[in-house]
Protein backbone atom coordinates (compact mmCIF):
# COMPACT_ATOMS: atom_id res chain seq x y z
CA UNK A 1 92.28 72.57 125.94
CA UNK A 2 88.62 72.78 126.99
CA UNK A 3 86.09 72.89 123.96
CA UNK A 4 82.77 73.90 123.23
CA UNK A 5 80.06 71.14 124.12
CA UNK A 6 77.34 70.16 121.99
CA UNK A 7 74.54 72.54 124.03
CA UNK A 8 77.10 75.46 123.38
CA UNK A 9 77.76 74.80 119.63
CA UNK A 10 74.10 75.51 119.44
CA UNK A 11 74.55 78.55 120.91
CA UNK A 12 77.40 79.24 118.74
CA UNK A 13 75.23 78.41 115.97
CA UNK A 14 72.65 80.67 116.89
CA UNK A 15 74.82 83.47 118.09
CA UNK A 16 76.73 83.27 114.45
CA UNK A 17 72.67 83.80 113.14
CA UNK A 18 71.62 86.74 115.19
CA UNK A 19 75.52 88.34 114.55
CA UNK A 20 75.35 88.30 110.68
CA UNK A 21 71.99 89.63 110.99
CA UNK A 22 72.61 92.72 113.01
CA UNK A 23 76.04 93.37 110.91
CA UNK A 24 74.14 93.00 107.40
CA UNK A 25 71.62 95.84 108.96
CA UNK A 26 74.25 97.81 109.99
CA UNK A 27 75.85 98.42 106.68
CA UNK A 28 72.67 97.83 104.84
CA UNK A 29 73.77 94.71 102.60
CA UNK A 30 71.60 92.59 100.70
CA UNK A 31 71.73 88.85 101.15
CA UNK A 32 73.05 88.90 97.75
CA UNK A 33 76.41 91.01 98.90
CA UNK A 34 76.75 89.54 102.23
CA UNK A 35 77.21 86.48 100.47
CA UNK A 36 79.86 87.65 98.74
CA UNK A 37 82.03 88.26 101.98
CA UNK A 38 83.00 84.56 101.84
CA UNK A 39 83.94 83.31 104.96
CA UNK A 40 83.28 80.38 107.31
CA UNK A 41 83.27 80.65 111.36
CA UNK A 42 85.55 77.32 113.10
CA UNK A 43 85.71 76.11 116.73
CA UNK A 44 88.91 75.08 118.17
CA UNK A 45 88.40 71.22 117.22
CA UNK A 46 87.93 72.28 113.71
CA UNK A 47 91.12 74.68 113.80
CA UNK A 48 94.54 73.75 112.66
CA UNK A 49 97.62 74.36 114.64
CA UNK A 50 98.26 77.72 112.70
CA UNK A 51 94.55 78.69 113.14
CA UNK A 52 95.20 78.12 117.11
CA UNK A 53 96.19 81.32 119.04
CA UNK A 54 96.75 82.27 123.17
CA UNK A 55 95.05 85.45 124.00
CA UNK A 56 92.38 86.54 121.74
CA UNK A 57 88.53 85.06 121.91
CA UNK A 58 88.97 85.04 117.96
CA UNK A 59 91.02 85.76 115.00
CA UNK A 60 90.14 86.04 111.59
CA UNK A 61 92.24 84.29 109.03
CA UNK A 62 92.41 85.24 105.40
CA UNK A 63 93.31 82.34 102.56
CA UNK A 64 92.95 82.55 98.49
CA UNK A 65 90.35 80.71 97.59
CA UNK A 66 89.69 78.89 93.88
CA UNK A 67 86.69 77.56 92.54
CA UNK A 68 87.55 73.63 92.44
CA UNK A 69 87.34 73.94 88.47
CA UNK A 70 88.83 77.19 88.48
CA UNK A 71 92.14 77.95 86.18
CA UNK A 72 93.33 81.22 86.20
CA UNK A 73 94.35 83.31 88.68
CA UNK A 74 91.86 85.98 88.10
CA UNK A 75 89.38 83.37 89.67
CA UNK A 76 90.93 83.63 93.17
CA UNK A 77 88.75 85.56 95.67
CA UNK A 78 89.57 86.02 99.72
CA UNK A 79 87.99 83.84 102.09
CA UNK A 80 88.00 84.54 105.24
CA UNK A 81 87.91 82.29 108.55
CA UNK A 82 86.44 83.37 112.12
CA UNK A 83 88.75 81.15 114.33
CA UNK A 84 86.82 80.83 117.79
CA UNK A 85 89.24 80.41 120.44
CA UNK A 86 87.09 78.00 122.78
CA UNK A 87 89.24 77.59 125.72
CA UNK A 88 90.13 81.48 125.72
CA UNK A 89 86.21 82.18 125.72
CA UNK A 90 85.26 79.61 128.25
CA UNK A 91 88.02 80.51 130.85
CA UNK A 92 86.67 84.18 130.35
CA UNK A 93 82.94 83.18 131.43
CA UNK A 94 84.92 80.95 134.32
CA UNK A 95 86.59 83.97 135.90
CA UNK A 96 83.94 86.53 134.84
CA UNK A 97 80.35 86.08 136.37
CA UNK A 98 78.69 88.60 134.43
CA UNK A 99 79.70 87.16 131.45
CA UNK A 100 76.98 85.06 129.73
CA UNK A 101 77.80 82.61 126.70
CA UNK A 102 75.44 83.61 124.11
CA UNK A 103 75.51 87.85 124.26
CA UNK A 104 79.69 86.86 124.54
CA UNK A 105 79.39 84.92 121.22
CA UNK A 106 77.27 87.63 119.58
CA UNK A 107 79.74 90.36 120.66
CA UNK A 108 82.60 88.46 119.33
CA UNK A 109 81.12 87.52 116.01
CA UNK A 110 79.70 90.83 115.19
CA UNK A 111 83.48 92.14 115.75
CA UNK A 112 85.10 89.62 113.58
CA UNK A 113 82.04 89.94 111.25
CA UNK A 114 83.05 93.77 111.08
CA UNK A 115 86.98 93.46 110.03
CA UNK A 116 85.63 90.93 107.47
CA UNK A 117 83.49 93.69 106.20
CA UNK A 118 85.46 96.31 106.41
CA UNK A 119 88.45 94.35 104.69
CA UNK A 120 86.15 92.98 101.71
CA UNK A 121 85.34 96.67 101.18
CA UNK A 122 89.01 98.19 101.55
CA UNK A 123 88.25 100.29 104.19
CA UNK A 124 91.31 98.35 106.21
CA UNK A 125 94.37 96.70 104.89
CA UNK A 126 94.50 93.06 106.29
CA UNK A 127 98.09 93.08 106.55
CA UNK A 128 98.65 96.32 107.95
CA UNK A 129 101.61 97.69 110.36
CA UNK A 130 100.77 96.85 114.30
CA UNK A 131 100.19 100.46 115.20
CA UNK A 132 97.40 100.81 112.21
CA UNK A 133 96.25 97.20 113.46
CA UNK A 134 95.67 98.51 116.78
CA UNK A 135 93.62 101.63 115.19
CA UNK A 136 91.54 99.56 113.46
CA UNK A 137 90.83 97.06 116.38
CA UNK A 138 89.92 100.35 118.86
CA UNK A 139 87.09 101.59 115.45
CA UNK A 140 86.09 98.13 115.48
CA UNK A 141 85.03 97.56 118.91
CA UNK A 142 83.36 101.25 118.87
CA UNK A 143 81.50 99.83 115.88
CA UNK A 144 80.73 96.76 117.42
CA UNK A 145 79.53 98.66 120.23
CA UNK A 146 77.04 101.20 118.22
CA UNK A 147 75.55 97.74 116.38
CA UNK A 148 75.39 96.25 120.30
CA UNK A 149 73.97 98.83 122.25
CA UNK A 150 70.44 99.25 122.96
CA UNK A 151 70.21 95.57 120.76
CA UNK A 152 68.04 94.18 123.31
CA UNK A 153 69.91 90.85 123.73
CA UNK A 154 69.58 89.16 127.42
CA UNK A 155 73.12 89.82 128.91
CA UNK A 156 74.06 92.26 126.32
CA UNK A 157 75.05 94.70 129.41
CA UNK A 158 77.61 92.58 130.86
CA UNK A 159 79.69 92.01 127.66
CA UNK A 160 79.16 95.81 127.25
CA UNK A 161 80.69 95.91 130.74
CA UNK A 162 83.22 93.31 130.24
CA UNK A 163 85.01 95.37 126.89
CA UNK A 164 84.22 99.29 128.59
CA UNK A 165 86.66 98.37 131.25
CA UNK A 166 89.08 96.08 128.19
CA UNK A 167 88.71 99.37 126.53
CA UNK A 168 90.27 101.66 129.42
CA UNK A 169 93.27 99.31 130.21
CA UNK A 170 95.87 99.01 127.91
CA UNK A 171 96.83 95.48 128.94
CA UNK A 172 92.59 93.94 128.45
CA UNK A 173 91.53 90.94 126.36
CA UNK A 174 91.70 90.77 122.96
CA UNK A 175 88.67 89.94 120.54
């Protein structure tokens, strides 16, 4: 499986930046909440075999997570894991030109960013049934798209492009 190099994990860095930004502004958080959304963002060499999917750019992956000195069970708190699907993300830009890596990255991360969100608030049941799953991914890209639109990111357009024509076929890429 092809994985990120090192010039595109800076990208990845720097898309991860500019994506937490633009979600924090869109639902108005404070640094001090949107560190509360615990949650860490993974490339495919980081990834275990469960973390590794065919399909989607991304996943997000919820585990319990204990302070190392932690006890009781009241001290358990959801953290969440952005699981970047490299190959699935670099065989997009392969077979689509107007695909660029870093507006890609942005659009992916703000979407993932967004479930996080709206799960750490209970507006969306993480486990929920597959037809309420597929709800929640259609208000998530529409939200993505709101944050994305008009954001003045270089290539922005094309991954606008890219998820307008996902969105009209039933049989597109997943996040």
């Amino acid at each position: 499986m092809k994985i990120f190099s090192a010039e595109q994990m800076t990208i990845v860095d720097h898309s991860v930046v500019i994506a937490e930004e633009l979600v924090c502004n869109f639902y108005k958080m404070s640094a001090n909440q949107w560190l509360r959304h615990r949650y860490d963002v993974k490339t495919l060499c980081d990834l275990s075999s469960e973390e590794i999917v065919d399909g989607p750019f991304a996943q997000v992956v919820r585990y319990a997570g204990r302070h190392h000195n932690a006890t009781l069970g009241s001290a358990v708190y959801d953290f969440y894991k952005i699981c970047l699907q490299d190959n699935a993300i670099l065989s997009a830009l392969r077979e689509s030109p107007a695909l660029v890596l870093s507006p890609f990255l942005t659009y992916i991360l703000v979407h993932e960013l967004i479930h996080i969100v709206r799960f750490a608030k209970f507006y969306q049941q993480f486990h929920a049934p597959p037809e309420e799953k597929q709800r929640e991914e259609a208000r998530v890209h529409d939200i993505t798209r709101s944050i994305l639109n008009g954001c003045g990111i270089s290539g922005m357009a094309g991954v606008l492009d890219f998820y307008a024509n996902w969105q009209e076929s039933e049989d597109g890429p997943e996040v």
